[in-house]
N, C-alpha and C. Protein backbone atom coordinates (compact mmCIF):
# COMPACT_ATOMS: atom_id res chain seq x y z
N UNK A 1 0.84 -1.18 0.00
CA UNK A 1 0.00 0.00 0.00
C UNK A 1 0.88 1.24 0.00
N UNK A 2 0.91 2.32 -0.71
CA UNK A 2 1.06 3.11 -1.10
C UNK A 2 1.30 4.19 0.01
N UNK A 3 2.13 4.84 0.44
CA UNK A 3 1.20 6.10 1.73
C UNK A 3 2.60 7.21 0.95
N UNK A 4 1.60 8.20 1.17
CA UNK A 4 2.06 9.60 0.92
C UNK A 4 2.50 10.44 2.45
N UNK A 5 3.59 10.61 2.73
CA UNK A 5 4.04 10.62 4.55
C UNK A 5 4.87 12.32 4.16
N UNK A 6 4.12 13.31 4.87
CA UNK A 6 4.38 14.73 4.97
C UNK A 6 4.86 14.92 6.17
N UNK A 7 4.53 13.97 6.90
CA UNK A 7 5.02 13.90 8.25
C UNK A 7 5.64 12.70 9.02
N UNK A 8 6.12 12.18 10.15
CA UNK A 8 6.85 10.78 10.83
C UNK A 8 5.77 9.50 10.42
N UNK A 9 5.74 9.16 9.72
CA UNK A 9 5.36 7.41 9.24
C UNK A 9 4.51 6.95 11.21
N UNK A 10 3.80 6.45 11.48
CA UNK A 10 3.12 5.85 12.28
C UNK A 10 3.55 4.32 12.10
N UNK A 11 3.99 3.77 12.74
CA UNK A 11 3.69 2.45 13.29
C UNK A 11 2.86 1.51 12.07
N UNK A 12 1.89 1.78 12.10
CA UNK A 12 0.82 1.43 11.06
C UNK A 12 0.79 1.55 9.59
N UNK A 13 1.41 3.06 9.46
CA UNK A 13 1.77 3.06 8.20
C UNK A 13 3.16 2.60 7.60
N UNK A 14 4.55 2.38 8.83
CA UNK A 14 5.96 1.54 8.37
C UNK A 14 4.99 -0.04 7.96
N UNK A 15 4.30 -0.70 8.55
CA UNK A 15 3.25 -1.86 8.24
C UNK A 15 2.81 -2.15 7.40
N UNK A 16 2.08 -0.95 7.09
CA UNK A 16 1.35 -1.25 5.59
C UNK A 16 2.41 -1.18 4.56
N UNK A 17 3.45 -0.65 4.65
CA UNK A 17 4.27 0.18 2.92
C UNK A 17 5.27 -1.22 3.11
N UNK A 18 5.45 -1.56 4.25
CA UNK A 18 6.55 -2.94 4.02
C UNK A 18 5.74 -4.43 3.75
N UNK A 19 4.83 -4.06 3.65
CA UNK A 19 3.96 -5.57 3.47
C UNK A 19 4.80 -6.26 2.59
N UNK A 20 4.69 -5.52 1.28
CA UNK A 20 5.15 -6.42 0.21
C UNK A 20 6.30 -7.19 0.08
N UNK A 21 7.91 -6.09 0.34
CA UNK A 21 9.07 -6.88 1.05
C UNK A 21 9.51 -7.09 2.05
N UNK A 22 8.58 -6.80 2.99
CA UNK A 22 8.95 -7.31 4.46
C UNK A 22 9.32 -6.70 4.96
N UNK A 23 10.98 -6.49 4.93
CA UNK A 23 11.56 -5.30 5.85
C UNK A 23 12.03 -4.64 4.76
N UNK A 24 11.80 -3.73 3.44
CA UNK A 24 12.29 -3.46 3.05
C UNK A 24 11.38 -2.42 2.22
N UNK A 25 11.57 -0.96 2.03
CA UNK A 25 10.22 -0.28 1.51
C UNK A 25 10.70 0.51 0.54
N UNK A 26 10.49 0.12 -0.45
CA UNK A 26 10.68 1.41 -1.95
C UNK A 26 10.06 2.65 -1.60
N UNK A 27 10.85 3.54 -1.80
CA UNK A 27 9.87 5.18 -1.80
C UNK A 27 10.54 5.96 -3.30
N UNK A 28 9.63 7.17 -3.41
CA UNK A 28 10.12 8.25 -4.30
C UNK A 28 10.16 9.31 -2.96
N UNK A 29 11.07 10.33 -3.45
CA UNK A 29 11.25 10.86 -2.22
C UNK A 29 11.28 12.52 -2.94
N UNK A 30 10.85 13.49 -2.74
CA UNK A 30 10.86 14.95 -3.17
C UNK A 30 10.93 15.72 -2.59
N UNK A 31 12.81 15.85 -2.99
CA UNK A 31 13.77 16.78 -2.05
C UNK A 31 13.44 18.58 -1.97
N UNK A 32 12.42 18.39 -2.82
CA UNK A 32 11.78 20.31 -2.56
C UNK A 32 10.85 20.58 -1.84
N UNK A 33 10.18 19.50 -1.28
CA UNK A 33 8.56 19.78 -0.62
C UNK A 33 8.99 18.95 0.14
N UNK A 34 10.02 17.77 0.27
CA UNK A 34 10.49 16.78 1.43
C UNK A 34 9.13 16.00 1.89
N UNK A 35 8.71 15.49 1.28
CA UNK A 35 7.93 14.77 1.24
C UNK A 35 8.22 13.27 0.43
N UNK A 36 7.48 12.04 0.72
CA UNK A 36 8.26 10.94 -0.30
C UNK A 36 7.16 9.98 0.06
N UNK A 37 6.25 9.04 -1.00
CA UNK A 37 5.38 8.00 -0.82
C UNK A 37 6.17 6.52 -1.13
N UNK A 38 6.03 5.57 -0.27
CA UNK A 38 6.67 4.28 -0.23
C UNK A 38 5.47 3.35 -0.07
N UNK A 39 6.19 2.13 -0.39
CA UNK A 39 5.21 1.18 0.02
C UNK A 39 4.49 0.40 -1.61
N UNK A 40 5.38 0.70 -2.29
CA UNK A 40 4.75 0.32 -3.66
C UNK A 40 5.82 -0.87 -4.26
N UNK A 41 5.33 -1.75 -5.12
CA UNK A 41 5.97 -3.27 -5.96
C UNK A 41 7.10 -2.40 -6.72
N UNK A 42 7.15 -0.62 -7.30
CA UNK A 42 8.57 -0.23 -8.19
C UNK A 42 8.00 1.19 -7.32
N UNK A 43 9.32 1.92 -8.04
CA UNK A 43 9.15 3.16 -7.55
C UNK A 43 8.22 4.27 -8.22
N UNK A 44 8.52 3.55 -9.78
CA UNK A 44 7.52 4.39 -10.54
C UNK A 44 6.22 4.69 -9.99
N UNK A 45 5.23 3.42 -9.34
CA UNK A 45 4.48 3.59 -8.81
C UNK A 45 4.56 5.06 -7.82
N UNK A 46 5.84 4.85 -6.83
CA UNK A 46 5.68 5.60 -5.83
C UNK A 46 6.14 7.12 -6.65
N UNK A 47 6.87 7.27 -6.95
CA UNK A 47 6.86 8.49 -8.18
C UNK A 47 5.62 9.31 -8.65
N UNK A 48 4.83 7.79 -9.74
CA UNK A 48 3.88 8.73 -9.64
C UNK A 48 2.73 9.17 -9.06
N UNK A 49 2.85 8.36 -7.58
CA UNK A 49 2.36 9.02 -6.27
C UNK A 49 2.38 10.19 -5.90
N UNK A 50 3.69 10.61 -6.12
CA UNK A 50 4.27 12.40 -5.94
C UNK A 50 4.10 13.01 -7.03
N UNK A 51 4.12 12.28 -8.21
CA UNK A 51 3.12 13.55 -9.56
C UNK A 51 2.07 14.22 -9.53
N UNK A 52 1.22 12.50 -8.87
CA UNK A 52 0.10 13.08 -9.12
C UNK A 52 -0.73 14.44 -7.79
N UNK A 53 0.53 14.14 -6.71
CA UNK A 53 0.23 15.12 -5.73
C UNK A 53 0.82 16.18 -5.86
N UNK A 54 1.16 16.51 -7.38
CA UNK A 54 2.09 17.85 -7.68
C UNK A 54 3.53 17.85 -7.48
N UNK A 55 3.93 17.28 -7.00
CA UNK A 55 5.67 16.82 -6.98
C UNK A 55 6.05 17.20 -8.08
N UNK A 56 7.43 17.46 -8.94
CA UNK A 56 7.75 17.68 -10.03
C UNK A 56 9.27 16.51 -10.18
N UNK A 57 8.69 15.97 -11.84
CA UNK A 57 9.17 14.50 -12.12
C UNK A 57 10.82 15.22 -11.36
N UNK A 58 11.68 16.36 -11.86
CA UNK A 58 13.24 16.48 -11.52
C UNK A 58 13.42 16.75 -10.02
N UNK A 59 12.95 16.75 -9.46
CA UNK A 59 13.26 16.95 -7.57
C UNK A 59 12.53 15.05 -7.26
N UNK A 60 11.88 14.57 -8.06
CA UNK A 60 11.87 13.27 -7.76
C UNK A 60 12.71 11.96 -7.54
N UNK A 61 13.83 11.62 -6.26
CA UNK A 61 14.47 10.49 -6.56
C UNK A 61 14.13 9.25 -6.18
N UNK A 62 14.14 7.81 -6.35
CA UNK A 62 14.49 7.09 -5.87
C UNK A 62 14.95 6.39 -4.88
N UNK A 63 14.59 5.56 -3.66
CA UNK A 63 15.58 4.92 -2.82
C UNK A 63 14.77 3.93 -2.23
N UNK A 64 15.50 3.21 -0.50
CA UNK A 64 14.73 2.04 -0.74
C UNK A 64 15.37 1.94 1.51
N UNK A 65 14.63 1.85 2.10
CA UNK A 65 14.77 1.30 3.28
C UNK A 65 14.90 0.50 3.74
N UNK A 66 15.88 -0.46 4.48
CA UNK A 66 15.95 -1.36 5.00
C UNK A 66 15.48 -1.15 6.41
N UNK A 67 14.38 -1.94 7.04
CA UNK A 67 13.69 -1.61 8.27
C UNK A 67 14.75 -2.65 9.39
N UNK A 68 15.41 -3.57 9.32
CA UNK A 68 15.94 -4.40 10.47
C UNK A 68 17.50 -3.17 10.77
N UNK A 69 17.91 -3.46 9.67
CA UNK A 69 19.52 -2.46 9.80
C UNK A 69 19.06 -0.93 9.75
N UNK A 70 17.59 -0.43 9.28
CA UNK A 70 18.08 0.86 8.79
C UNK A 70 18.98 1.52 7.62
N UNK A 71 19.56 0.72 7.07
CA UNK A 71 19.89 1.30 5.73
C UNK A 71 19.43 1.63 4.83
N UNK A 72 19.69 2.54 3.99
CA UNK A 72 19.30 3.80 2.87
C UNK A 72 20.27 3.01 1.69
N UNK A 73 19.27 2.42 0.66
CA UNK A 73 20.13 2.31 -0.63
C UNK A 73 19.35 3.59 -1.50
N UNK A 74 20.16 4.08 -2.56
CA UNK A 74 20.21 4.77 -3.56
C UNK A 74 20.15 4.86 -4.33
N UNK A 75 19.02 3.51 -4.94
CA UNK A 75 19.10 2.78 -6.78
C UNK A 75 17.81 2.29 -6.55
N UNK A 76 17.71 3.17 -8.08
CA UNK A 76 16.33 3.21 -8.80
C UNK A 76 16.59 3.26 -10.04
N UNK A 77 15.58 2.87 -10.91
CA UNK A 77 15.43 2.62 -12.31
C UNK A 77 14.98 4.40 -12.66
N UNK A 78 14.18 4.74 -11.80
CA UNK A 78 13.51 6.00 -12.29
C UNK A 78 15.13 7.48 -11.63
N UNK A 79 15.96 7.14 -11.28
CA UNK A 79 17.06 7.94 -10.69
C UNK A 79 18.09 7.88 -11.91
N UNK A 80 17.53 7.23 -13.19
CA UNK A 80 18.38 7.35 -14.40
C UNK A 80 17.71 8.61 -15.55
N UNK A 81 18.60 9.47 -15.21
CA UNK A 81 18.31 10.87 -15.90
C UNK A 81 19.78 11.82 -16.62
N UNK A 82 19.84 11.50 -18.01
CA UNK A 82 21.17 12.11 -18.15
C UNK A 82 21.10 13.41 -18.11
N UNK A 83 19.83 13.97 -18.62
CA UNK A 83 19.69 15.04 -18.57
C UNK A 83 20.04 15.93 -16.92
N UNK A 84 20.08 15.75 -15.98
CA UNK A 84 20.57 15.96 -14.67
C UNK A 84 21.46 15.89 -13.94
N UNK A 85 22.32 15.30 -15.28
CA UNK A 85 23.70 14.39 -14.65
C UNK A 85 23.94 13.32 -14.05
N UNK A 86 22.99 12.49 -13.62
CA UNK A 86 22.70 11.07 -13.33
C UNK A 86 22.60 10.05 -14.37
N UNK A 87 23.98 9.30 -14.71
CA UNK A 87 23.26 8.28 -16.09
C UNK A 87 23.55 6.94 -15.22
N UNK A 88 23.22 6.84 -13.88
CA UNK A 88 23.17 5.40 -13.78
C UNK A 88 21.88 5.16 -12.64
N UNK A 89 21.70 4.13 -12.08
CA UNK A 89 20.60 3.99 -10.90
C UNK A 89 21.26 4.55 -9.88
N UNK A 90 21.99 4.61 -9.54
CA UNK A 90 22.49 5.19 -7.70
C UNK A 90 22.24 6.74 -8.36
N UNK A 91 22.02 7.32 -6.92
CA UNK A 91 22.17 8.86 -7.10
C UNK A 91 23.20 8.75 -7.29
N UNK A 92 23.90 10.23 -7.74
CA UNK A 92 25.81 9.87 -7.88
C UNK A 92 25.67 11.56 -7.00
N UNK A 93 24.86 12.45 -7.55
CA UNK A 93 25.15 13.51 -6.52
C UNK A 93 25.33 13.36 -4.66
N UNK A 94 26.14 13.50 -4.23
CA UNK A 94 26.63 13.80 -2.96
C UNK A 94 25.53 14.62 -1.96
N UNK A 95 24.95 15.65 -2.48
CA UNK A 95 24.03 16.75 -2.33
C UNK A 95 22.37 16.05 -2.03
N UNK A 96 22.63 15.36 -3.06
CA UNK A 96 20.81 15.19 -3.59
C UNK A 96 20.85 13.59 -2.83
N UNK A 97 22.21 12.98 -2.29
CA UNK A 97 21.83 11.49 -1.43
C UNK A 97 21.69 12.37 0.07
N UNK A 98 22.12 13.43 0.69
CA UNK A 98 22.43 13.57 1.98
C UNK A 98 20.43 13.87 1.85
N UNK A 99 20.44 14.80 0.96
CA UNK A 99 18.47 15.26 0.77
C UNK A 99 17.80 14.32 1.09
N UNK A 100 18.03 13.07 0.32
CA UNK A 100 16.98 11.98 0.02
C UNK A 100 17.19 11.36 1.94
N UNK A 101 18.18 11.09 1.94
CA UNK A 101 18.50 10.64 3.70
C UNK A 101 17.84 11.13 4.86
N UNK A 102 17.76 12.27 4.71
CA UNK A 102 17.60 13.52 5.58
C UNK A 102 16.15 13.03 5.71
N UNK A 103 15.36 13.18 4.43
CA UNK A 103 13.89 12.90 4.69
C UNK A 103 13.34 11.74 4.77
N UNK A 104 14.57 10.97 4.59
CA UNK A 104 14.06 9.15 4.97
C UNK A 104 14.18 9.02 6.50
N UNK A 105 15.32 9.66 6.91
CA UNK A 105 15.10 9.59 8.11
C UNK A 105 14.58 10.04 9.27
N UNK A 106 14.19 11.36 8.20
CA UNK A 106 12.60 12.15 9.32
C UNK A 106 11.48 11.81 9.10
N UNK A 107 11.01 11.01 8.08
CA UNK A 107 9.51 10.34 7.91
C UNK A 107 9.66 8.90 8.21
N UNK A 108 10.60 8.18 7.58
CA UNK A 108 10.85 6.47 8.34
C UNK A 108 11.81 6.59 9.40
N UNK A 109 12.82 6.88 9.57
CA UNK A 109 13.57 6.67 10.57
C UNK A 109 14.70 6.14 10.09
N UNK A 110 15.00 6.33 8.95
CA UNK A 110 16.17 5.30 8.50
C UNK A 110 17.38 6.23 9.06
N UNK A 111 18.63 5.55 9.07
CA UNK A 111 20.39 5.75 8.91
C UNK A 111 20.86 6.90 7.77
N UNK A 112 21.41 7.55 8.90
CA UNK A 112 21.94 8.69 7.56
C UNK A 112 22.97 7.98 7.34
N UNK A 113 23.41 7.07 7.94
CA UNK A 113 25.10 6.64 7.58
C UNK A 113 24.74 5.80 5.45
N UNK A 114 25.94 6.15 5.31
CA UNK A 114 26.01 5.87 4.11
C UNK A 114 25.97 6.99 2.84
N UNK A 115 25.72 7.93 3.47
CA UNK A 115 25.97 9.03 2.49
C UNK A 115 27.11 9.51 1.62
């Protein structure tokens, strides 16, 4: 299930968005409004979660939570943009992974380590 989190994730809602891999939750994350919806089978889904709530596709990245360790991976299919300077799945900006972290770890709780 899908959740759109503007604010700290509830209990209920880390539950619902990890159903699918267990401990593990895809989000799109939008480093201008810091906001990010998880909980979806790809990210596109969760992406265009944040389109359709006005998000804009280039402040949109990719990433993925690990709920037992807390780790923040950085690879997405939709985080491949040459036009931005990104031509692979990991973020490669330095800038735009500490962003994506920052708000993973104020709406899920994840690990900034790894930045």
């Amino acid at each position: 299930m899908i959740c759109l989190l503007t604010k700290p994730a509830t209990e209920i809602q880390l539950y619902r968005m990890s159903r699918i891999f267990d401990d593990y939750i895809k989000v799109a994350v939008d480093i201008e409004r810091c906001i990010l919806a998880g909980g979806a089978e790809s990210h596109f889904e969760c992406e265009t979660a944040l389109l359709n709530a006005n998000s804009r596709q280039q402040d949109i990245w990719g990433a993925g939570l690990h709920l037992i360790t807390r780790q923040i991976e950085y690879d997405s299919i939709i985080n491949i943009r040459p036009s931005q300077g990104n031509r692979s799945m990991i973020i490669e900006d330095a800038t735009i992974r500490v962003q994506v972290s920052q708000i993973i770890h104020e709406l899920l709780g994840g690990d900034n380590a790894g930045n």
